[in-house]
Protein backbone atom coordinates (compact mmCIF):
# COMPACT_ATOMS: atom_id res chain seq x y z
CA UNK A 1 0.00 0.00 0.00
CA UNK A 2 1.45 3.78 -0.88
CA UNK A 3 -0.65 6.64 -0.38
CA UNK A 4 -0.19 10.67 -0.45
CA UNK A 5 -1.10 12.53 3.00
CA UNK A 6 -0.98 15.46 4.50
CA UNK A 7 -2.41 14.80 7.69
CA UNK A 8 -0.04 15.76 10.54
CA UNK A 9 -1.01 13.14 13.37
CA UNK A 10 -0.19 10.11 10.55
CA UNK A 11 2.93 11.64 9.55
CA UNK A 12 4.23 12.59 12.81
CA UNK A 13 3.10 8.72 14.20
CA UNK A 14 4.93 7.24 11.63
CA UNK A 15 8.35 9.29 12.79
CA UNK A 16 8.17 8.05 16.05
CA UNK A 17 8.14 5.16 14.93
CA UNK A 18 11.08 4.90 12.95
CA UNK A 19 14.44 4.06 14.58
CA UNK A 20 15.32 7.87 13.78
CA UNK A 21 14.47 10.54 11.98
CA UNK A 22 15.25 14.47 11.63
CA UNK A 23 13.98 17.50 12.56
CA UNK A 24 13.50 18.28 8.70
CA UNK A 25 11.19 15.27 8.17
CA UNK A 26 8.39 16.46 10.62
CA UNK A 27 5.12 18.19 9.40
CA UNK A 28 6.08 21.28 11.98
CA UNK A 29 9.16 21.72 9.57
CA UNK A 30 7.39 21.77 6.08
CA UNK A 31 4.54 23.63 7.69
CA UNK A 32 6.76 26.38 8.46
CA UNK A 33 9.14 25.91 5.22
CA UNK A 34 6.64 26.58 2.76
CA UNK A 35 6.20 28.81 0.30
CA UNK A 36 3.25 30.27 -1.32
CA UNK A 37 1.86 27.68 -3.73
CA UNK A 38 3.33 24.31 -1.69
CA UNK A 39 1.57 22.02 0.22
CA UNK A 40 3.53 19.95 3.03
CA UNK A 41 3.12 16.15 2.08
CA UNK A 42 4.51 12.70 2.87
CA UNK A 43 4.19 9.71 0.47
CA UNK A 44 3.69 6.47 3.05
CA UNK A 45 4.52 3.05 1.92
CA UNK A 46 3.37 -0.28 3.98
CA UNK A 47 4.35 -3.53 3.01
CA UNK A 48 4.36 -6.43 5.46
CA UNK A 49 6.25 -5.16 8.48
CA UNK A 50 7.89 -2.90 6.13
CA UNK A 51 7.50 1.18 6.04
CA UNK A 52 8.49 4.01 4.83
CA UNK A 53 7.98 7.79 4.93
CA UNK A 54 9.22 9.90 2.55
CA UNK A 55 7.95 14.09 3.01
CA UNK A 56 8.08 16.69 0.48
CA UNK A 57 7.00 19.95 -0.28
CA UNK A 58 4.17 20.15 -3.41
CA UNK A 59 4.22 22.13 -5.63
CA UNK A 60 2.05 22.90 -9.07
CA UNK A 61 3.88 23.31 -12.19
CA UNK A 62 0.34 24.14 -14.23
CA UNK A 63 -3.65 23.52 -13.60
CA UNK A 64 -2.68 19.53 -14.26
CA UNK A 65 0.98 18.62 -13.38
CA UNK A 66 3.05 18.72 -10.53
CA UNK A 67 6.54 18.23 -8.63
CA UNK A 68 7.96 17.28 -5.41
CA UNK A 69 10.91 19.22 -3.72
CA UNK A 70 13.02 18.76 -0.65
CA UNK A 71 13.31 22.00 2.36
CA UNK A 72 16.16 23.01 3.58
CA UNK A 73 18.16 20.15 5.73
CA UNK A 74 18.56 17.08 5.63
CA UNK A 75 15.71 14.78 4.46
CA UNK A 76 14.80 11.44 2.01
CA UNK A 77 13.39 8.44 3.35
CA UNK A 78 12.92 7.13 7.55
CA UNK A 79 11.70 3.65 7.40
CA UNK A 80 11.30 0.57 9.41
CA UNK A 81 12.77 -3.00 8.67
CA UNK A 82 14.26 -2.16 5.71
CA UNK A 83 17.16 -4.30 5.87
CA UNK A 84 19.15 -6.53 3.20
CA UNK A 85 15.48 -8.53 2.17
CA UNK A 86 13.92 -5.28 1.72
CA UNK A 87 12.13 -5.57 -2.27
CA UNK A 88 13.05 -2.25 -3.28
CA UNK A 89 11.89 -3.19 -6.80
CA UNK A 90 8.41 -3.41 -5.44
CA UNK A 91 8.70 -0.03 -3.59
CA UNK A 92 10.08 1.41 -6.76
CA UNK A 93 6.90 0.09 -8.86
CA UNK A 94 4.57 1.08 -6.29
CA UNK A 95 6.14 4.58 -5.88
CA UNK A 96 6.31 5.58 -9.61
CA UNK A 97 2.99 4.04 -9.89
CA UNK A 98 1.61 6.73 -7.67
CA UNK A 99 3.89 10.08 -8.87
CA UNK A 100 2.07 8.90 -12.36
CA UNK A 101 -1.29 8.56 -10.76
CA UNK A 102 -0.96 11.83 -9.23
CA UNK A 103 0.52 13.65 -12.38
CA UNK A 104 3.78 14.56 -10.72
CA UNK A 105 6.70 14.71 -13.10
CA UNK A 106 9.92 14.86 -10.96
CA UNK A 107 10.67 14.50 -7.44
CA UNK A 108 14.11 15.84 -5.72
CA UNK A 109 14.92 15.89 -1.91
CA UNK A 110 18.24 16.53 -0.31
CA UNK A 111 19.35 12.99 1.91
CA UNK A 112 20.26 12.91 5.35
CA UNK A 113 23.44 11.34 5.44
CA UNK A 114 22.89 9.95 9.15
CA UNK A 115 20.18 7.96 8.27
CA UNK A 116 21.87 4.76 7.01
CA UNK A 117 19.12 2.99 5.57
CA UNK A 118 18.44 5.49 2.52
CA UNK A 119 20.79 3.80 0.09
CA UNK A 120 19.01 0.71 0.33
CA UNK A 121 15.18 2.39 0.41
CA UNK A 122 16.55 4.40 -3.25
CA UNK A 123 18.46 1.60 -4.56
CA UNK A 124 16.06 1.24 -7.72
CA UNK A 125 14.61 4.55 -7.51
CA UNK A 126 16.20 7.86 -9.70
CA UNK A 127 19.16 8.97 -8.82
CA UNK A 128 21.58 9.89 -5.97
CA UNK A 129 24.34 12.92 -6.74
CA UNK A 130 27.21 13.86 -4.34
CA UNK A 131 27.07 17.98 -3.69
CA UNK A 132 29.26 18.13 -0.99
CA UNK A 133 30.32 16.90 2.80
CA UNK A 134 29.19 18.06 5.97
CA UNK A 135 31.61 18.22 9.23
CA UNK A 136 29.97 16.27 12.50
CA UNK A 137 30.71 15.24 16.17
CA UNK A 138 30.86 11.95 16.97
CA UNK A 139 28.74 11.76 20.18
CA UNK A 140 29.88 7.96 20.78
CA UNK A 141 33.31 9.29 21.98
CA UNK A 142 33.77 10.78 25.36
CA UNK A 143 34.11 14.14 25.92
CA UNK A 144 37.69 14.50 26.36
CA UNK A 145 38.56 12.57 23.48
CA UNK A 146 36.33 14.95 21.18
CA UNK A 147 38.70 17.15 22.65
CA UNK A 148 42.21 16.48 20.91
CA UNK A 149 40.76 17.12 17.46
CA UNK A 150 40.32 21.01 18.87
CA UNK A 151 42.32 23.14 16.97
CA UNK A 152 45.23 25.12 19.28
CA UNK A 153 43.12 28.54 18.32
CA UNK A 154 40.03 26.98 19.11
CA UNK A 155 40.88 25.87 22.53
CA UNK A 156 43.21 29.23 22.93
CA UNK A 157 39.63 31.40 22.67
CA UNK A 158 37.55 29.03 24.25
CA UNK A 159 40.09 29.37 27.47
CA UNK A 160 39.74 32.93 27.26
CA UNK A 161 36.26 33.51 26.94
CA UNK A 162 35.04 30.68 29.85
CA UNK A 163 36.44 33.24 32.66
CA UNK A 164 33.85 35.91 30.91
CA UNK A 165 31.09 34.23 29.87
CA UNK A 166 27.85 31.97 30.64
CA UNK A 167 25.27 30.62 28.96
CA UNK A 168 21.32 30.46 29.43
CA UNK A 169 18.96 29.70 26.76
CA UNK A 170 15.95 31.68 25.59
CA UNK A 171 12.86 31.58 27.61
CA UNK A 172 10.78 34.40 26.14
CA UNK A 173 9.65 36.30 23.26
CA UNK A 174 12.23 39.04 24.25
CA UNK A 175 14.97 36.43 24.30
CA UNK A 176 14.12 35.31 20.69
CA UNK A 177 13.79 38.65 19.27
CA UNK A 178 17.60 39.75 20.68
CA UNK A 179 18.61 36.34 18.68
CA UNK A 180 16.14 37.52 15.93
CA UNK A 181 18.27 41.31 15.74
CA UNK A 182 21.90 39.71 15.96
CA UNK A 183 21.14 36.78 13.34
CA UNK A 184 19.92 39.52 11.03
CA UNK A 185 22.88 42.10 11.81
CA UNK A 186 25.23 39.11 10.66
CA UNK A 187 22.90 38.14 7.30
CA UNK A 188 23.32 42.13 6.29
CA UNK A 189 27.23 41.70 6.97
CA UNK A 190 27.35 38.29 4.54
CA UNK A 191 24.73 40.20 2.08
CA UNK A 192 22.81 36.88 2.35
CA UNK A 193 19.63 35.66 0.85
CA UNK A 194 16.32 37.10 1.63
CA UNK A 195 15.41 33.37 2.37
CA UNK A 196 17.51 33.09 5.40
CA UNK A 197 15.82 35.58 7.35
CA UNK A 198 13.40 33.16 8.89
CA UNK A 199 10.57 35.08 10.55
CA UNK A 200 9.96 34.76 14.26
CA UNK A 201 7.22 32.45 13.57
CA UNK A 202 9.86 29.62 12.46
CA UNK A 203 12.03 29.74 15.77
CA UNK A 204 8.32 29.54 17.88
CA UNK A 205 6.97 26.62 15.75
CA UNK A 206 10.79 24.72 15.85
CA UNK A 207 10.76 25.90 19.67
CA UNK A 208 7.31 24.81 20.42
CA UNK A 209 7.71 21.68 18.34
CA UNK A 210 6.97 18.21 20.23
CA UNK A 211 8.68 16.45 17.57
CA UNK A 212 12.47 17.65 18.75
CA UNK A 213 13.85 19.07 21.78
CA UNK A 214 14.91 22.40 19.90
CA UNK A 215 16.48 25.15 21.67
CA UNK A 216 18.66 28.42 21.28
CA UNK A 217 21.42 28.86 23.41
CA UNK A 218 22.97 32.61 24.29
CA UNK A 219 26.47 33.49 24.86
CA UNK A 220 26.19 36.23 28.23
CA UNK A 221 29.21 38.52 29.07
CA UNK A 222 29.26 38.13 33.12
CA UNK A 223 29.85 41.93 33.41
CA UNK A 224 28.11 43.44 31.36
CA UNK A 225 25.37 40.79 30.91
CA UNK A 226 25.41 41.48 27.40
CA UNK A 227 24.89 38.34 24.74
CA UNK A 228 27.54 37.66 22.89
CA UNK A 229 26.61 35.06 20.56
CA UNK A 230 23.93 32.66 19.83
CA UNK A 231 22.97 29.52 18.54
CA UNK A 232 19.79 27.80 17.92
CA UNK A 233 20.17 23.56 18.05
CA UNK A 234 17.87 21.18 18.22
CA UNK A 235 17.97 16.89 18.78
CA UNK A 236 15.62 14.36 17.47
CA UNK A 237 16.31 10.08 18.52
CA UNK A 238 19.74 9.93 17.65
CA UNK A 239 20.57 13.29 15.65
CA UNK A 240 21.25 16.60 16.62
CA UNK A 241 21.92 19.81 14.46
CA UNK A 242 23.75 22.92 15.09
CA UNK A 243 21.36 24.65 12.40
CA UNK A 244 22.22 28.87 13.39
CA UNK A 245 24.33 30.46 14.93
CA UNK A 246 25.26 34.23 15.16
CA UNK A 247 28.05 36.38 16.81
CA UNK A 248 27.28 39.83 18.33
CA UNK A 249 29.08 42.41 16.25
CA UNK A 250 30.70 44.11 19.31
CA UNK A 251 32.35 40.43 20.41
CA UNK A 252 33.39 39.47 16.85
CA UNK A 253 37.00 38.79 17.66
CA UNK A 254 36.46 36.54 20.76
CA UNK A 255 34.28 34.42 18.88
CA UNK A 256 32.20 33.35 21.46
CA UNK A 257 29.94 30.98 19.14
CA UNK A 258 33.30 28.99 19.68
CA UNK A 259 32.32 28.59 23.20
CA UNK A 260 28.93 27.88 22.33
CA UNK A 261 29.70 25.07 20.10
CA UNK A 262 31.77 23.46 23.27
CA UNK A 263 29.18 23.83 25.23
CA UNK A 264 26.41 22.22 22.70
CA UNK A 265 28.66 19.46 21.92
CA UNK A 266 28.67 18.97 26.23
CA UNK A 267 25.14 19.26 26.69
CA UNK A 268 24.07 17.04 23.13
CA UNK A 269 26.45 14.11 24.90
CA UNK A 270 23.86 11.78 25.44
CA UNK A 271 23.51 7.79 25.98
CA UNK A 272 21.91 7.72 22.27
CA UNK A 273 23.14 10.40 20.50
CA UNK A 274 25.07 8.76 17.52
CA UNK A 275 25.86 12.61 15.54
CA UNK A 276 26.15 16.38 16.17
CA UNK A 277 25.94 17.89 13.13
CA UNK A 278 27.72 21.05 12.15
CA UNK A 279 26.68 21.45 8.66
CA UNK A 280 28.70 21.90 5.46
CA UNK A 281 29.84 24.84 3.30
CA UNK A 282 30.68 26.58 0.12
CA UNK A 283 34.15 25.74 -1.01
CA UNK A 284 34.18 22.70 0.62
CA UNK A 285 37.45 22.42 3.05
CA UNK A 286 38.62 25.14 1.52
CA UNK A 287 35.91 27.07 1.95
CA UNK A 288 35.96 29.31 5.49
CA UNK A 289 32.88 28.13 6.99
CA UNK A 290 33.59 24.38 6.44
CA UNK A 291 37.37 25.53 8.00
CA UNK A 292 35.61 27.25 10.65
CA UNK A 293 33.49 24.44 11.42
CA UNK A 294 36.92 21.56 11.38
CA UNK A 295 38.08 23.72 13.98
CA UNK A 296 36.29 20.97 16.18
CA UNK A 297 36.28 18.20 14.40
CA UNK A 298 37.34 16.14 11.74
CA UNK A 299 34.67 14.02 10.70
CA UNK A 300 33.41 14.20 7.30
CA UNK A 301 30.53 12.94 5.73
CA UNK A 302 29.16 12.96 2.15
CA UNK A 303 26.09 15.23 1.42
CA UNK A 304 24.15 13.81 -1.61
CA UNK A 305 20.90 14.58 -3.24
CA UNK A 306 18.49 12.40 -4.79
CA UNK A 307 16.51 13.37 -7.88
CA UNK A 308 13.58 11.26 -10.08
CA UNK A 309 12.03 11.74 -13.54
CA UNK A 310 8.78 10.32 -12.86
CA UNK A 311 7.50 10.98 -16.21
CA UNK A 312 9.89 11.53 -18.96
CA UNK A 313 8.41 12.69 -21.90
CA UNK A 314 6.62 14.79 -19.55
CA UNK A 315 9.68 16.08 -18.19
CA UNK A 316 11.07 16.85 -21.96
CA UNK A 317 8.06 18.70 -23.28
CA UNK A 318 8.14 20.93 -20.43
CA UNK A 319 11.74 22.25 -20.75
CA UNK A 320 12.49 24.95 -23.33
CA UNK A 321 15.63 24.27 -25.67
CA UNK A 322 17.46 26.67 -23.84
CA UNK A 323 16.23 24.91 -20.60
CA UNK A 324 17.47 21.20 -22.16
CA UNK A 325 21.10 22.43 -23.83
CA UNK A 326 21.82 24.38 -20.85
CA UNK A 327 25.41 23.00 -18.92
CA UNK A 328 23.65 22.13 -15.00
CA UNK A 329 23.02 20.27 -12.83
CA UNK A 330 20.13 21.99 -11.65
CA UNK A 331 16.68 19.55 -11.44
CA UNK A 332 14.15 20.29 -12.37
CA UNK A 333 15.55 21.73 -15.69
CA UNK A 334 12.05 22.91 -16.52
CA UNK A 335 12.44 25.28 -13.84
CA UNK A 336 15.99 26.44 -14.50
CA UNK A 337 15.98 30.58 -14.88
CA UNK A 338 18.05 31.63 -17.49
């Protein structure tokens, strides 16, 4: 059986059911990820003691056809039993069976590179691209060994700024609107993308959310009780993400997100924690964030994406010839701007 929903108690019961899942994959997240014209959906597949939930954003191409897209983070499949006599072939029927039913032509979603199980749910099923690597603590070793993959700078400021500083997290509207004016001060500095200044309605609903134990965290200066820095987290079953974080402009050179992320890293050290996540980064290794981010720790994992033609000659008539001879990798080339 595969079906289409978008009702939130099914989709959330099926998470917590899994053996893990993200903050990315619940319906709080797409609720408060979409955009005008998408609808937050999850396609559910039962077969035997078999499952699978895969969630998407919806979204029309024209009055008949449709496509399915990934938001931000870390998604694809969470299942149950899917192990080495899982028929992916039948899933793979079943599943383009339905995108064709419903008049959807493609289907992309970013992966989640903690979840193990994907490559075996996808096996038969479009295609899976490497974009990248993302840096990550490994929560299975003790604290002090995280320790010794510090950088000397790293643990140089963090000494410094532990004699100054505390930390407290946000309990109030007040709290999250100070996070709210220093996360945008540092978005003007970067001249970032409209779409990262989240609204104060996406740190309630990921605050609020009983699907993950979100919080963010605030740097204080113990004289002047000042915040310095701040960071908003957030752990699921086995995952947890460092997702923002933001440095007063006044405290810029004691970096004391540094001592944020030791403290996170403390307080995410958990009996089942497998993975603290610290995201990825343009350039790669080279790039400053991602060198920024190895600061802590040296564990690398790929970052791939996952993207299906449902219906090809659907898929052709609907690009331009622009669109088709154009050199990307963007998907879906129907909706490449050029």
């Amino acid at each position: 059986m595969i079906e289409i929903t978008n009702n939130k108690k099914d989709w959330n019961n099926l998470l917590l059911k899994v053996e893990s899942y993200d903050l990315y994959h619940t319906f709080e997240y797409h609720e408060v990820m979409k955009k005008t014209g998408e609808e937050p959906i999850i396609i559910i597949y039962k077969n035997n003691n078999t499952e699978i939930g895969f969630p998407f954003l919806k979204r029309k191409i024209n009055d008949e056809l449709s496509d399915l897209v990934s938001v931000h983070g870390y998604l694809g499949p969470v299942s149950i039993n899917v192990d080495d006599s899982f028929d992916s072939e039948s899933f793979s029927k079943e599943f383009l069976q339905l995108l064709s039913r419903e008049k959807i032509v493609s289907a992309f979603s970013k992966l989640n590179p903690y979840l193990s199980q994907q490559s075996k749910t996808l096996a038969n099923l479009g295609t899976i691209e490497n974009v990248g690597e993302l840096v990550y603590f490994d929560q299975q070793m003790e604290l002090n060994e995280q320790i010794l993959s510090y950088k000397k700078d790293t643990i140089r400021l963090i000494k410094k700024l532990k004699p100054i500083s505390s930390f407290r997290f946000a309990e109030n509207s007040e709290d999250i609107e100070n996070f709210m004016a220093i996360y945008y001060s540092n978005l003007d500095r970067l001249n970032a993308n409209s779409s990262f200044y989240h609204k104060k309605n996406y740190f309630e609903a990921l605050l609020n959310s009983d699907m993950a134990d979100a919080k963010i965290i605030l740097a204080i200066h113990n004289e002047t009780n000042e915040i310095m820095a701040g960071v908003l987290y957030f752990e699921t079953k086995h995952i947890s993400h460092i997702e923002l974080a933001c440095t007063n402009d006044e405290y810029y050179n004691k970096s004391p997100v540094r001592f944020l992320y030791d403290q996170i890293r403390i307080l995410c050290h958990k009996e089942k924690m497998k993975y603290l996540d610290m995201g990825g980064g343009s350039g790669g290794r080279e790039g400053s964030l991602m060198k920024f981010k190895s600061c802590f720790a040296q564990n690398y994992v790929d970052f791939n994406v996952w993207k299906l033609i449902a219906i090809p000659d659907v898929y052709d008539e609907l690009q331009t010839v622009d669109q088709r001879n154009a050199d990307s990798n963007f998907f879906p080339k129907y909706r490449l701007n050029l």
